[in-house]
C-alpha atoms as a PDB file:
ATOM      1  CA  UNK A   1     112.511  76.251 121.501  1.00  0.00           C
ATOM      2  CA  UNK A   2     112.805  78.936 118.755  1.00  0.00           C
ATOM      3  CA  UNK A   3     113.573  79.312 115.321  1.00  0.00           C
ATOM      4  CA  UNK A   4     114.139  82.388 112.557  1.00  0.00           C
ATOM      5  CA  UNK A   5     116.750  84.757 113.232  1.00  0.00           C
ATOM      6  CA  UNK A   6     119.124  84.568 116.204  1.00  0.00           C
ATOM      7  CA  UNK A   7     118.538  88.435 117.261  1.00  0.00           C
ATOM      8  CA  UNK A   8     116.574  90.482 119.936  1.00  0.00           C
ATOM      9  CA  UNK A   9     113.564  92.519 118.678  1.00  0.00           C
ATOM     10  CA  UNK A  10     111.393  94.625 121.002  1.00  0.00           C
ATOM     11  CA  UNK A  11     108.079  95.854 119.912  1.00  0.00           C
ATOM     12  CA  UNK A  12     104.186  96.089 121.365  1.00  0.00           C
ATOM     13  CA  UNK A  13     102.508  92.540 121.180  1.00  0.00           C
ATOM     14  CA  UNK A  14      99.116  92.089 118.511  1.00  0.00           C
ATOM     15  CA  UNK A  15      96.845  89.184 118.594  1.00  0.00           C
ATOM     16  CA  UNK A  16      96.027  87.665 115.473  1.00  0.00           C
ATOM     17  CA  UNK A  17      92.693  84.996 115.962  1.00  0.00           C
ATOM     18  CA  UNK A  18      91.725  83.929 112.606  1.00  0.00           C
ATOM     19  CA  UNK A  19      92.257  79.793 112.012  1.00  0.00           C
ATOM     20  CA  UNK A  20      94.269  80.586 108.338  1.00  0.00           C
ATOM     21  CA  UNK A  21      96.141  83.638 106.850  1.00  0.00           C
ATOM     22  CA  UNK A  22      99.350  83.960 108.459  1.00  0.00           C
ATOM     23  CA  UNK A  23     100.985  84.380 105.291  1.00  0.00           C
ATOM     24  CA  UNK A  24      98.699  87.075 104.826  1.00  0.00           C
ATOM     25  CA  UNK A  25      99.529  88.780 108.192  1.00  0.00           C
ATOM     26  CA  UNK A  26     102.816  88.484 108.071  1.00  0.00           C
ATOM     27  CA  UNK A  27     103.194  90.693 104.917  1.00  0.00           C
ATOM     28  CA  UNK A  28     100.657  92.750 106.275  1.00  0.00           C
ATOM     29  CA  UNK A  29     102.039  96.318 106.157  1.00  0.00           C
ATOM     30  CA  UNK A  30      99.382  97.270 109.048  1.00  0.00           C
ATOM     31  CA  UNK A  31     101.796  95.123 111.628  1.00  0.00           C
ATOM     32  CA  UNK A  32     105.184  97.034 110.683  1.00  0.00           C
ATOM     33  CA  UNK A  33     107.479  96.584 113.693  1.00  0.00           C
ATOM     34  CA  UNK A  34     104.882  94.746 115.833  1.00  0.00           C
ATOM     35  CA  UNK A  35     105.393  91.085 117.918  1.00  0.00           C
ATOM     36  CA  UNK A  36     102.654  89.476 115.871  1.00  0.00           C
ATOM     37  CA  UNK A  37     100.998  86.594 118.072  1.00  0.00           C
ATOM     38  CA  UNK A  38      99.110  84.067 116.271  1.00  0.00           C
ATOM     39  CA  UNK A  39      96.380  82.329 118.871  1.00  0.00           C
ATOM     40  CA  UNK A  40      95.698  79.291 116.592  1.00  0.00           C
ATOM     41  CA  UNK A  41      97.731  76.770 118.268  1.00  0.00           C
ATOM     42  CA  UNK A  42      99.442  74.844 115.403  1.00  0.00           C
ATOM     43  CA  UNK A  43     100.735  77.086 112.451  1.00  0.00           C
ATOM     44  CA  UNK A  44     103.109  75.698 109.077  1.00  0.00           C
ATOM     45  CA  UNK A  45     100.897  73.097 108.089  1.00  0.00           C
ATOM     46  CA  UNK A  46      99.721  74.130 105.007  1.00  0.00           C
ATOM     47  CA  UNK A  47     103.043  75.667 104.146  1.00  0.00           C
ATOM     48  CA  UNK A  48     103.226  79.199 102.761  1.00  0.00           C
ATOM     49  CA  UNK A  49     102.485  79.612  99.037  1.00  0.00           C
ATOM     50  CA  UNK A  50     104.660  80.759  96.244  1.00  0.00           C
ATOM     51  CA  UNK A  51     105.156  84.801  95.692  1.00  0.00           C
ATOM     52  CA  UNK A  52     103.541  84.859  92.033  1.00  0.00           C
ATOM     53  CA  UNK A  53     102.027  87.540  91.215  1.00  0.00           C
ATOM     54  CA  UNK A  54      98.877  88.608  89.412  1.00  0.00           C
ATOM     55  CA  UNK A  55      99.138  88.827  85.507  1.00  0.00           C
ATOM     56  CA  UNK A  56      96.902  92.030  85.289  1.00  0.00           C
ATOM     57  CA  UNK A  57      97.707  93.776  88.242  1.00  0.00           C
ATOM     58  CA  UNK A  58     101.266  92.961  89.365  1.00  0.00           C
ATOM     59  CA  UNK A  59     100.133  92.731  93.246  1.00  0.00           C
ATOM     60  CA  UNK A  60     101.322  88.939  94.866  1.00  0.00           C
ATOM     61  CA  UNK A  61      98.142  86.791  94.845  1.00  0.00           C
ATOM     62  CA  UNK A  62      98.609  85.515  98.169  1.00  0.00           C
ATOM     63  CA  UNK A  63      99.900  87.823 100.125  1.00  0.00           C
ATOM     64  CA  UNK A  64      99.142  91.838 101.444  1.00  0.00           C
ATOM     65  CA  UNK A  65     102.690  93.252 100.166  1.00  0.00           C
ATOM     66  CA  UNK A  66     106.116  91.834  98.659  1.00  0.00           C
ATOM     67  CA  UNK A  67     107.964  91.774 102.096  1.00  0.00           C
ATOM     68  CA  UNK A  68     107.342  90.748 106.236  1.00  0.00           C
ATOM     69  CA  UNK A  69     106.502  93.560 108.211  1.00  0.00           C
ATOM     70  CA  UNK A  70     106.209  92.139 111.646  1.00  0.00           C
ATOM     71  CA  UNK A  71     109.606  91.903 113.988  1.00  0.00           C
ATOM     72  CA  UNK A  72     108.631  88.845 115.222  1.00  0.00           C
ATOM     73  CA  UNK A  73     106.231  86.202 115.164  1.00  0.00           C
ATOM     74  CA  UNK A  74     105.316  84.710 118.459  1.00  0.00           C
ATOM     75  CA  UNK A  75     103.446  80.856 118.108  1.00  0.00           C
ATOM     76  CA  UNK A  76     102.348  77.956 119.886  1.00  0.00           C
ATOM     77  CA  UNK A  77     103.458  75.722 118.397  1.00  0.00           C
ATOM     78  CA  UNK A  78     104.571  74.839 114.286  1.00  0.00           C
ATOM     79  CA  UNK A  79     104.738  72.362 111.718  1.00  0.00           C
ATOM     80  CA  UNK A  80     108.159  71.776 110.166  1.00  0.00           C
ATOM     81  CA  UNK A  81     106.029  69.319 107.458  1.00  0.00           C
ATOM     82  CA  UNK A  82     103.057  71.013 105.060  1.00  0.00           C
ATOM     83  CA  UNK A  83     100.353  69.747 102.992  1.00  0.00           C
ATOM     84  CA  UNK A  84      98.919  72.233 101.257  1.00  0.00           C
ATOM     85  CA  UNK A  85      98.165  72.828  97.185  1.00  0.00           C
ATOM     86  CA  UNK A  86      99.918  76.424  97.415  1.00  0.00           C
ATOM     87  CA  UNK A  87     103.084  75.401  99.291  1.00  0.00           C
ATOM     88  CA  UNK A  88     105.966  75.634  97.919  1.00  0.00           C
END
């Protein structure tokens, strides 16, 4: 089972542990061109939060930079349904 875009992508495999943040890693400059691996084994349930960005400074307020850096995301398994405050 898959899902995203229907394309081959090669690059070296990271292992991200933490329970929350894949939004976070995702835009993550740091993982540019890497298989990003997310060990928590259900991931989509609280949904990904909107792209809004600070007043003050400009920078998104929930995530590391305004794009996705990985090549791929590698998961257990995911939630098509969220329930989460910052979804959107």
């Amino acid at each position: 089972w898959s899902f995203g875009a229907e394309h081959s992508v090669a690059g070296e495999a990271v292992f991200q542990t933490g329970m929350v943040g894949y939004p976070e890693a995702l835009t993550d400059p740091s993982y540019h061109g890497q298989l990003l691996v997310l060990t928590y084994p259900l991931v989509g349930n609280y949904g990904v939060p909107s792209d809004s960005l600070d007043p003050e400074s400009q920078i998104p307020k929930f995530f590391e930079s305004d794009r996705i850096w990985a090549s791929g995301l590698i998961v257990c398994e995911y939630s098509t349904e969220y329930s989460h405050w910052t979804a959107e």
